[in-house]
PDB file of N, CA and C in Angstrom:
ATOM      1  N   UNK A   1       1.173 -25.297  -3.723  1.00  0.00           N
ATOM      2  CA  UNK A   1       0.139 -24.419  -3.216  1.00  0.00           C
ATOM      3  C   UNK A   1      -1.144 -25.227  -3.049  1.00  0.00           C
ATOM      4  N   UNK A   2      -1.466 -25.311  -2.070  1.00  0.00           N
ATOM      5  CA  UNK A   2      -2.825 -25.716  -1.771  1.00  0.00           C
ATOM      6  C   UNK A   2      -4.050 -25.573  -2.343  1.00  0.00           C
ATOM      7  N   UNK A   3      -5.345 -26.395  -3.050  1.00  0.00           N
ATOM      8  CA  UNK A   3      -6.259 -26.025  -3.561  1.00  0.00           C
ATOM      9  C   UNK A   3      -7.295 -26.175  -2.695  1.00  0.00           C
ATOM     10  N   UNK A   4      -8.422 -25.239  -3.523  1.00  0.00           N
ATOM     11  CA  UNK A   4     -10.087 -26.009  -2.602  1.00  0.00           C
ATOM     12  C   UNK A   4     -10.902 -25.438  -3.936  1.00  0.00           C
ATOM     13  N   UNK A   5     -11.798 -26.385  -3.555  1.00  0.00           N
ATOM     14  CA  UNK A   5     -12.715 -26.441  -4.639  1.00  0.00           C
ATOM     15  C   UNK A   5     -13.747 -25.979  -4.394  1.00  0.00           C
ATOM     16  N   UNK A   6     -14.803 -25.159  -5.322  1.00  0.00           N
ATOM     17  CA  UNK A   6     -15.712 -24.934  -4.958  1.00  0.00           C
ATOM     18  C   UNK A   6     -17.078 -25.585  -5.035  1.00  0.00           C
ATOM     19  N   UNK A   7     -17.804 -25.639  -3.800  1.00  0.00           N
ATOM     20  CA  UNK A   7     -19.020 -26.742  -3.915  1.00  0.00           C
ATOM     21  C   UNK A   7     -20.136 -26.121  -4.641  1.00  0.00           C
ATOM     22  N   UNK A   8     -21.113 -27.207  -4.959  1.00  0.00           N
ATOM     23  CA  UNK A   8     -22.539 -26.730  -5.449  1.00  0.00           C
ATOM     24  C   UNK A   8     -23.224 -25.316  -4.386  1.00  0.00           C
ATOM     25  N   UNK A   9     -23.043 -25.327  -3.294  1.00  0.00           N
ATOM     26  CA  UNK A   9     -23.837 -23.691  -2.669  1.00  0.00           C
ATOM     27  C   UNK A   9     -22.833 -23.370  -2.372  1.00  0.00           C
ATOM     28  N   UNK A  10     -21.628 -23.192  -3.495  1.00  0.00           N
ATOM     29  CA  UNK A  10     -20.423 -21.521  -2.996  1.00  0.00           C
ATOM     30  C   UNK A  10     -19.550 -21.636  -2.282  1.00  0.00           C
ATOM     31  N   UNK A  11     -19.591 -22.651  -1.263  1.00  0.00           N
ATOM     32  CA  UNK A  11     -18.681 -22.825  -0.174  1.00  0.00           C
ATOM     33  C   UNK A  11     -17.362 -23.428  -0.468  1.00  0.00           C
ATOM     34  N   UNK A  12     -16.558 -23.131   0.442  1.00  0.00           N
ATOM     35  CA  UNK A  12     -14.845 -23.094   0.296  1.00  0.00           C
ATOM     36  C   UNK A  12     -14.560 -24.158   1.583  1.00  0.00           C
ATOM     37  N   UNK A  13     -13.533 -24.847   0.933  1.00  0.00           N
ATOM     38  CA  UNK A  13     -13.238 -25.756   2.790  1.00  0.00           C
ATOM     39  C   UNK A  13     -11.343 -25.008   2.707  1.00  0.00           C
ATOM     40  N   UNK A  14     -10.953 -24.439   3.574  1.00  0.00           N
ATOM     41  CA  UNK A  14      -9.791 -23.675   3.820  1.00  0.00           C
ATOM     42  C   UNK A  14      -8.973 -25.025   4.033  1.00  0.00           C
ATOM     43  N   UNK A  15      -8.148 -24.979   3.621  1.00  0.00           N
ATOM     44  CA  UNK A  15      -6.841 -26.359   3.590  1.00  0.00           C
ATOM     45  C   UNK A  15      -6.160 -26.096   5.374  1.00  0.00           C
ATOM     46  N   UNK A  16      -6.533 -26.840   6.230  1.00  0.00           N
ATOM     47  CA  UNK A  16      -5.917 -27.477   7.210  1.00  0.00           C
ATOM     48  C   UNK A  16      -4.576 -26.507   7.528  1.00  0.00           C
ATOM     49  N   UNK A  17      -3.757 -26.832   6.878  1.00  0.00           N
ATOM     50  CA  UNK A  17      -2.127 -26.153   7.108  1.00  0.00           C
ATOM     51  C   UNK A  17      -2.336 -24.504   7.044  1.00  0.00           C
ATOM     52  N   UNK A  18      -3.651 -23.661   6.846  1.00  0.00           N
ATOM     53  CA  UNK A  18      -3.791 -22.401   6.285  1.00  0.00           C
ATOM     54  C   UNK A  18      -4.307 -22.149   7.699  1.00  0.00           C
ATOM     55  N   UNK A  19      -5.403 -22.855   8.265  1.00  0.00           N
ATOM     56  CA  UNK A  19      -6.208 -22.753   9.518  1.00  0.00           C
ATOM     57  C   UNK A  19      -5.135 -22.544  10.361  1.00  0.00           C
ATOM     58  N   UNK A  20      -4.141 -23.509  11.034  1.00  0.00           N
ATOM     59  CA  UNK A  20      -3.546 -23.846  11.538  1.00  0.00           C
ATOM     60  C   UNK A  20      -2.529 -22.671  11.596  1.00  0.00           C
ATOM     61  N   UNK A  21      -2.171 -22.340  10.626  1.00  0.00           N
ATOM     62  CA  UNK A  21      -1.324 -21.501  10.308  1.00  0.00           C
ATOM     63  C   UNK A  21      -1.456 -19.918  10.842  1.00  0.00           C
ATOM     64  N   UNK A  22      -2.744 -19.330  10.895  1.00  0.00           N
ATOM     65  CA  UNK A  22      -3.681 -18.500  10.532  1.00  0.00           C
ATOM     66  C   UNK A  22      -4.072 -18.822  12.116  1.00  0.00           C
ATOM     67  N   UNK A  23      -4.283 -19.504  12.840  1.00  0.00           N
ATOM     68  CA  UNK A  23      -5.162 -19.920  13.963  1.00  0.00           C
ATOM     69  C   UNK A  23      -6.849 -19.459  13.880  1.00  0.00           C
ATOM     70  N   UNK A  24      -7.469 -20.021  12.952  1.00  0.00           N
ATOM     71  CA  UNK A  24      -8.818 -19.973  12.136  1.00  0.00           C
ATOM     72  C   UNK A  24      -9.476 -20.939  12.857  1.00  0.00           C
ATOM     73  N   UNK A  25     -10.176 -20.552  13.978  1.00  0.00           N
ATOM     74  CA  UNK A  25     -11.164 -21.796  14.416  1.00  0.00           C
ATOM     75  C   UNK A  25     -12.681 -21.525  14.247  1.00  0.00           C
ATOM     76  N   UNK A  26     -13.422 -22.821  14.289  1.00  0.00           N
ATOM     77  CA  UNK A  26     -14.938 -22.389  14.112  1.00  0.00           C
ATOM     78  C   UNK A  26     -15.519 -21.097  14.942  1.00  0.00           C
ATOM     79  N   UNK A  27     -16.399 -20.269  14.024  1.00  0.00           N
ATOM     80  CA  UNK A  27     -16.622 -19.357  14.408  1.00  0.00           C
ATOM     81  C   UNK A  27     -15.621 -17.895  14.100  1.00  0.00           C
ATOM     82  N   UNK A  28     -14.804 -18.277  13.863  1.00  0.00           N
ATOM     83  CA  UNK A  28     -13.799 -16.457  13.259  1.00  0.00           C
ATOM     84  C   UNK A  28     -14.300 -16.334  12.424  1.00  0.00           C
ATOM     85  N   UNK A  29     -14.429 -14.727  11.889  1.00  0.00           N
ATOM     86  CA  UNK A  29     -14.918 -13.984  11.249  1.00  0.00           C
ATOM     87  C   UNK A  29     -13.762 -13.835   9.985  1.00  0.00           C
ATOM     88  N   UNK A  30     -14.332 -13.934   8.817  1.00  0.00           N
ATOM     89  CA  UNK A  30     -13.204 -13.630   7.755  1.00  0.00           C
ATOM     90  C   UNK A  30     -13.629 -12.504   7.260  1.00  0.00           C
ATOM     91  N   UNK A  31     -12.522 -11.387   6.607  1.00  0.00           N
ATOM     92  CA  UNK A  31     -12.903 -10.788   5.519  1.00  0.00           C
ATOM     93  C   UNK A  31     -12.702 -10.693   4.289  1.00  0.00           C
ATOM     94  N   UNK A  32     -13.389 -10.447   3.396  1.00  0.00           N
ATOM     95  CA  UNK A  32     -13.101 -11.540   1.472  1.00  0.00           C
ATOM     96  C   UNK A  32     -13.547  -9.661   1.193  1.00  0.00           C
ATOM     97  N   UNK A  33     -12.174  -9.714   0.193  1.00  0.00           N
ATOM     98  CA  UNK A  33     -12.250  -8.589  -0.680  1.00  0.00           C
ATOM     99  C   UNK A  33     -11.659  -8.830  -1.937  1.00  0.00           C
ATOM    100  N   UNK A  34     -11.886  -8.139  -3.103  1.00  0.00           N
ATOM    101  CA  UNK A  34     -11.410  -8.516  -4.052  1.00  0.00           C
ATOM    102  C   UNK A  34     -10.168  -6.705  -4.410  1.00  0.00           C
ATOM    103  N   UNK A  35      -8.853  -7.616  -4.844  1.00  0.00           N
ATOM    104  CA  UNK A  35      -7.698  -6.808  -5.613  1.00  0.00           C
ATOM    105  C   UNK A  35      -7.513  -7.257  -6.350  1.00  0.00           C
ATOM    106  N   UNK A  36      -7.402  -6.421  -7.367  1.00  0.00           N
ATOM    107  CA  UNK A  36      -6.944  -6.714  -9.028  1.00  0.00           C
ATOM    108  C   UNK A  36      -7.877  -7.622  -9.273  1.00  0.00           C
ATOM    109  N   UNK A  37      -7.213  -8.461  -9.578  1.00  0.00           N
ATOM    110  CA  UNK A  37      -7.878 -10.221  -9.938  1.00  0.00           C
ATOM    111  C   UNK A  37      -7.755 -11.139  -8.991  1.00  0.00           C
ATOM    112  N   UNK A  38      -7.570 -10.954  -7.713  1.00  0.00           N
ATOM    113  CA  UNK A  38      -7.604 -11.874  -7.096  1.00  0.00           C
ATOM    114  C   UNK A  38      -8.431 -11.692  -5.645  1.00  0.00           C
ATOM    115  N   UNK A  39      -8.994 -12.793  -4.822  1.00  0.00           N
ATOM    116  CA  UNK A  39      -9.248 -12.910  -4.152  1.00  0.00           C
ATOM    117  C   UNK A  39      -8.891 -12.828  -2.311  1.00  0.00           C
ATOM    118  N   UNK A  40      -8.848 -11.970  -1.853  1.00  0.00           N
ATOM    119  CA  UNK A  40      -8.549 -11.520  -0.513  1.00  0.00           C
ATOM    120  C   UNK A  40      -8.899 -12.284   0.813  1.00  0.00           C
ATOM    121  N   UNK A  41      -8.686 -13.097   1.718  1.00  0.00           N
ATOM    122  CA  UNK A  41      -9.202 -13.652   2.880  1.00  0.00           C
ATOM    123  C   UNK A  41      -8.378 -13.140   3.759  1.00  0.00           C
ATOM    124  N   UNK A  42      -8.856 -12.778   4.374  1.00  0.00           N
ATOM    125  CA  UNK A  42      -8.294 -12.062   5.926  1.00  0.00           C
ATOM    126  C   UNK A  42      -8.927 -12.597   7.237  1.00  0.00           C
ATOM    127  N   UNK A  43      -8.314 -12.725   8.454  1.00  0.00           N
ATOM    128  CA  UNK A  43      -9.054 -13.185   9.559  1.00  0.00           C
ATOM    129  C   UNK A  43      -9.329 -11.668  10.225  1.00  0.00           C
ATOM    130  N   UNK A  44     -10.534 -11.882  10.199  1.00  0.00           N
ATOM    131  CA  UNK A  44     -11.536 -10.208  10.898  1.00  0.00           C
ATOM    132  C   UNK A  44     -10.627 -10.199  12.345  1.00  0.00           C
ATOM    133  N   UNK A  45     -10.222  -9.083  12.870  1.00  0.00           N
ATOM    134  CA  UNK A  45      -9.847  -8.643  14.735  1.00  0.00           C
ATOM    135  C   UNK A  45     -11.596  -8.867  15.652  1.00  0.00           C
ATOM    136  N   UNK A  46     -10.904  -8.850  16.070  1.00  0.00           N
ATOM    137  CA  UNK A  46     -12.365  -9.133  17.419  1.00  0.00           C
ATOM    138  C   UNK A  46     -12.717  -7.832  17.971  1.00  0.00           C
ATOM    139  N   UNK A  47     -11.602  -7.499  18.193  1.00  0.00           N
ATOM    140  CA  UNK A  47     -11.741  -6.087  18.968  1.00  0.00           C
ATOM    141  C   UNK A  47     -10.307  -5.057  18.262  1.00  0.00           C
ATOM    142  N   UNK A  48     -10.631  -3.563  18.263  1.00  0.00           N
ATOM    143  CA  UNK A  48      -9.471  -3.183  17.919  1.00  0.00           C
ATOM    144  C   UNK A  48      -7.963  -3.372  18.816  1.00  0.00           C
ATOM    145  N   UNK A  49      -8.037  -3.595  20.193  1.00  0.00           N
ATOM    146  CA  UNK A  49      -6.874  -4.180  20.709  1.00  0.00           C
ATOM    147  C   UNK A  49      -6.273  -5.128  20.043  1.00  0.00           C
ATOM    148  N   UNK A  50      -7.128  -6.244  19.574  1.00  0.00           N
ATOM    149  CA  UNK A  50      -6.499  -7.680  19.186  1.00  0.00           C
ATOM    150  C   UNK A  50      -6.388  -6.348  17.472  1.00  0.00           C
ATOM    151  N   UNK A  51      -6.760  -5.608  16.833  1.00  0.00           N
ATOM    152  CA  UNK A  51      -6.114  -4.967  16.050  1.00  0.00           C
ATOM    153  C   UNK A  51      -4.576  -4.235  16.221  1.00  0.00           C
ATOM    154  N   UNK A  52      -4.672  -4.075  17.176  1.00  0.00           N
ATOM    155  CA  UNK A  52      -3.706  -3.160  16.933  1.00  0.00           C
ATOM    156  C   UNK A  52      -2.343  -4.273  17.259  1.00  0.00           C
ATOM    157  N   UNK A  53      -2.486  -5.357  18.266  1.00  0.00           N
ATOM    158  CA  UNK A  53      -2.091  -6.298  18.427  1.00  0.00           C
ATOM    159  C   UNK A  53      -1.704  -7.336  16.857  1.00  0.00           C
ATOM    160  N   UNK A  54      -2.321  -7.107  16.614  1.00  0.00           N
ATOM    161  CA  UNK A  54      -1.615  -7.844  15.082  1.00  0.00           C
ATOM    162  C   UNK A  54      -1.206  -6.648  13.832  1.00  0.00           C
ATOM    163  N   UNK A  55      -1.147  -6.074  14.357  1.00  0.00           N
ATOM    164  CA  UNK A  55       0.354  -5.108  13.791  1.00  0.00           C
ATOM    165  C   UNK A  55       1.546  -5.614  13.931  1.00  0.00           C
ATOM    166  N   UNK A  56       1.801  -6.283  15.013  1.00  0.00           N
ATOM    167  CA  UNK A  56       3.108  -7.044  15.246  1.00  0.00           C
ATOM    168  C   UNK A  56       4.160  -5.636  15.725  1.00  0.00           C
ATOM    169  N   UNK A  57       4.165  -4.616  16.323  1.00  0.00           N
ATOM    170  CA  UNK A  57       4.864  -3.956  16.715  1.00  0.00           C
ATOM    171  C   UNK A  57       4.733  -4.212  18.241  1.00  0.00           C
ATOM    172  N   UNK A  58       6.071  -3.784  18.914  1.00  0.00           N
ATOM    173  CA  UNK A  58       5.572  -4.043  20.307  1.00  0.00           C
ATOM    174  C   UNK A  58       5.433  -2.902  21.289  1.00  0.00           C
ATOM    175  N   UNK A  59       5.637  -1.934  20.265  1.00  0.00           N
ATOM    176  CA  UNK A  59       4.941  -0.399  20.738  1.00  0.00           C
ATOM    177  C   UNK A  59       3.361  -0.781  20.851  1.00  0.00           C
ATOM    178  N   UNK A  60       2.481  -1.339  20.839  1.00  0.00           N
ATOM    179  CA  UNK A  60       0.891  -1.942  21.196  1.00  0.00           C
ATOM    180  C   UNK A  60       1.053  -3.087  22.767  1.00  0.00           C
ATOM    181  N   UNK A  61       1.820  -3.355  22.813  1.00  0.00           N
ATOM    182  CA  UNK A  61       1.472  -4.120  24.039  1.00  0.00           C
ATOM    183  C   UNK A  61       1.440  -3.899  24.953  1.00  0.00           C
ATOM    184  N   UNK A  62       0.378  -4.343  25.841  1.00  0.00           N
ATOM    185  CA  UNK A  62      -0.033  -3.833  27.111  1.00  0.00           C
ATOM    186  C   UNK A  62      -1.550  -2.553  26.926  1.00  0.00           C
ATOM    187  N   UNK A  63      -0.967  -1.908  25.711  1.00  0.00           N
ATOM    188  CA  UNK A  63      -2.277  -1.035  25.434  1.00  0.00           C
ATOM    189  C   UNK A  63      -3.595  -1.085  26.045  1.00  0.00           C
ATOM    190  N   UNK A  64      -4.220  -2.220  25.790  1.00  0.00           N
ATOM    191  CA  UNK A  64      -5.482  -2.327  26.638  1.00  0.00           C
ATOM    192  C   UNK A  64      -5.336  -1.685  27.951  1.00  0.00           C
ATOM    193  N   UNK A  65      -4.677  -2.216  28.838  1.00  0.00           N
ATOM    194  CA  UNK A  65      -4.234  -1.600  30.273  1.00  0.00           C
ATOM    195  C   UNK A  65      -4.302  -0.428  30.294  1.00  0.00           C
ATOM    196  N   UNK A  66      -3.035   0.413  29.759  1.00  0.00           N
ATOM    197  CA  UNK A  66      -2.879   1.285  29.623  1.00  0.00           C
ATOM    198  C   UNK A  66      -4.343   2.592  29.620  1.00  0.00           C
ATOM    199  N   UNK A  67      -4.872   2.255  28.156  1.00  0.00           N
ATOM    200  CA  UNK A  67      -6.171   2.665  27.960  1.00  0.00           C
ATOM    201  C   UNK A  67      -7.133   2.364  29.150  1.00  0.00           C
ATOM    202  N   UNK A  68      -7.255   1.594  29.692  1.00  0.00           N
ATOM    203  CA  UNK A  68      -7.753   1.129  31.217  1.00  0.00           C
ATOM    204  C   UNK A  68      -7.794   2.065  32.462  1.00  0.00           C
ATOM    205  N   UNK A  69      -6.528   2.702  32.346  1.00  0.00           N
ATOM    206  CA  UNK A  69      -6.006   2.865  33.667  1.00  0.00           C
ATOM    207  C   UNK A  69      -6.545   4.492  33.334  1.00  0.00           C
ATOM    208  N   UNK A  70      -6.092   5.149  31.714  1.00  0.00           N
ATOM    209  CA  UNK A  70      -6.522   6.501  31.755  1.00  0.00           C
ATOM    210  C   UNK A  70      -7.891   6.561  31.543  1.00  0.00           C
ATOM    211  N   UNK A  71      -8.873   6.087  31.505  1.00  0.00           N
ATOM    212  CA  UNK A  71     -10.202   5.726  31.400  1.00  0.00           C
ATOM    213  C   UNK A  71     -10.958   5.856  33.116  1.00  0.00           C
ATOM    214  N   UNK A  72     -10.044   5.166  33.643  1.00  0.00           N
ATOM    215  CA  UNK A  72     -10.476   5.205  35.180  1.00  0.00           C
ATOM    216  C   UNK A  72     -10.098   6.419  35.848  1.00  0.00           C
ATOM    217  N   UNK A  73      -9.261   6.917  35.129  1.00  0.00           N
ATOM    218  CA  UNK A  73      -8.508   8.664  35.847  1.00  0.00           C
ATOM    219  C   UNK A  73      -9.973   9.783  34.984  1.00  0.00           C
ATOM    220  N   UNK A  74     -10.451   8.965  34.371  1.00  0.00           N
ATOM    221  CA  UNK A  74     -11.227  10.790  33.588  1.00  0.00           C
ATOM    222  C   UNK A  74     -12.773  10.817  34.786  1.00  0.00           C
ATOM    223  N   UNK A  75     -12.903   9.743  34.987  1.00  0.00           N
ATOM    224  CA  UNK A  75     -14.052   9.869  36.268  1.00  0.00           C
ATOM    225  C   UNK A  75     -13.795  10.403  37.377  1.00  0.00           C
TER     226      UNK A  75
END
């Protein structure tokens, strides 16, 4: 299991193979929560599409469109 250490102002350097893994590039948003005793990192959605999109079901794909198209019918 991979470590990181923590520096003098708090900061974390995420181990390479986790980024990568994760597709974590400069600039994503994380979210840090705490369960039980341990520490939570999550990569934040951008938008709820790219939410619903990492559900991993493929009942969500295309959605955006979809939502698109009945959006343009209510005008």
């Amino acid at each position: 299991m991979p470590l990181a250490r923590v520096s003098s102002k708090s900061q974390i350097v995420l181990p390479a193979a986790i980024r990568k893994k994760l597709q974590i590039k400069p600039g994503d948003e994380l979210e840090i929560s705490i369960r039980d005793n341990e520490i939570v990192i999550v990569k934040a959605a951008v938008s709820a599409t790219e939410a619903l999109d990492a559900c991993g079901s493929e009942i969500w794909r295309g959605y955006e469109e979809e939502l698109n198209k009945s959006r343009d019918q209510w005008n």
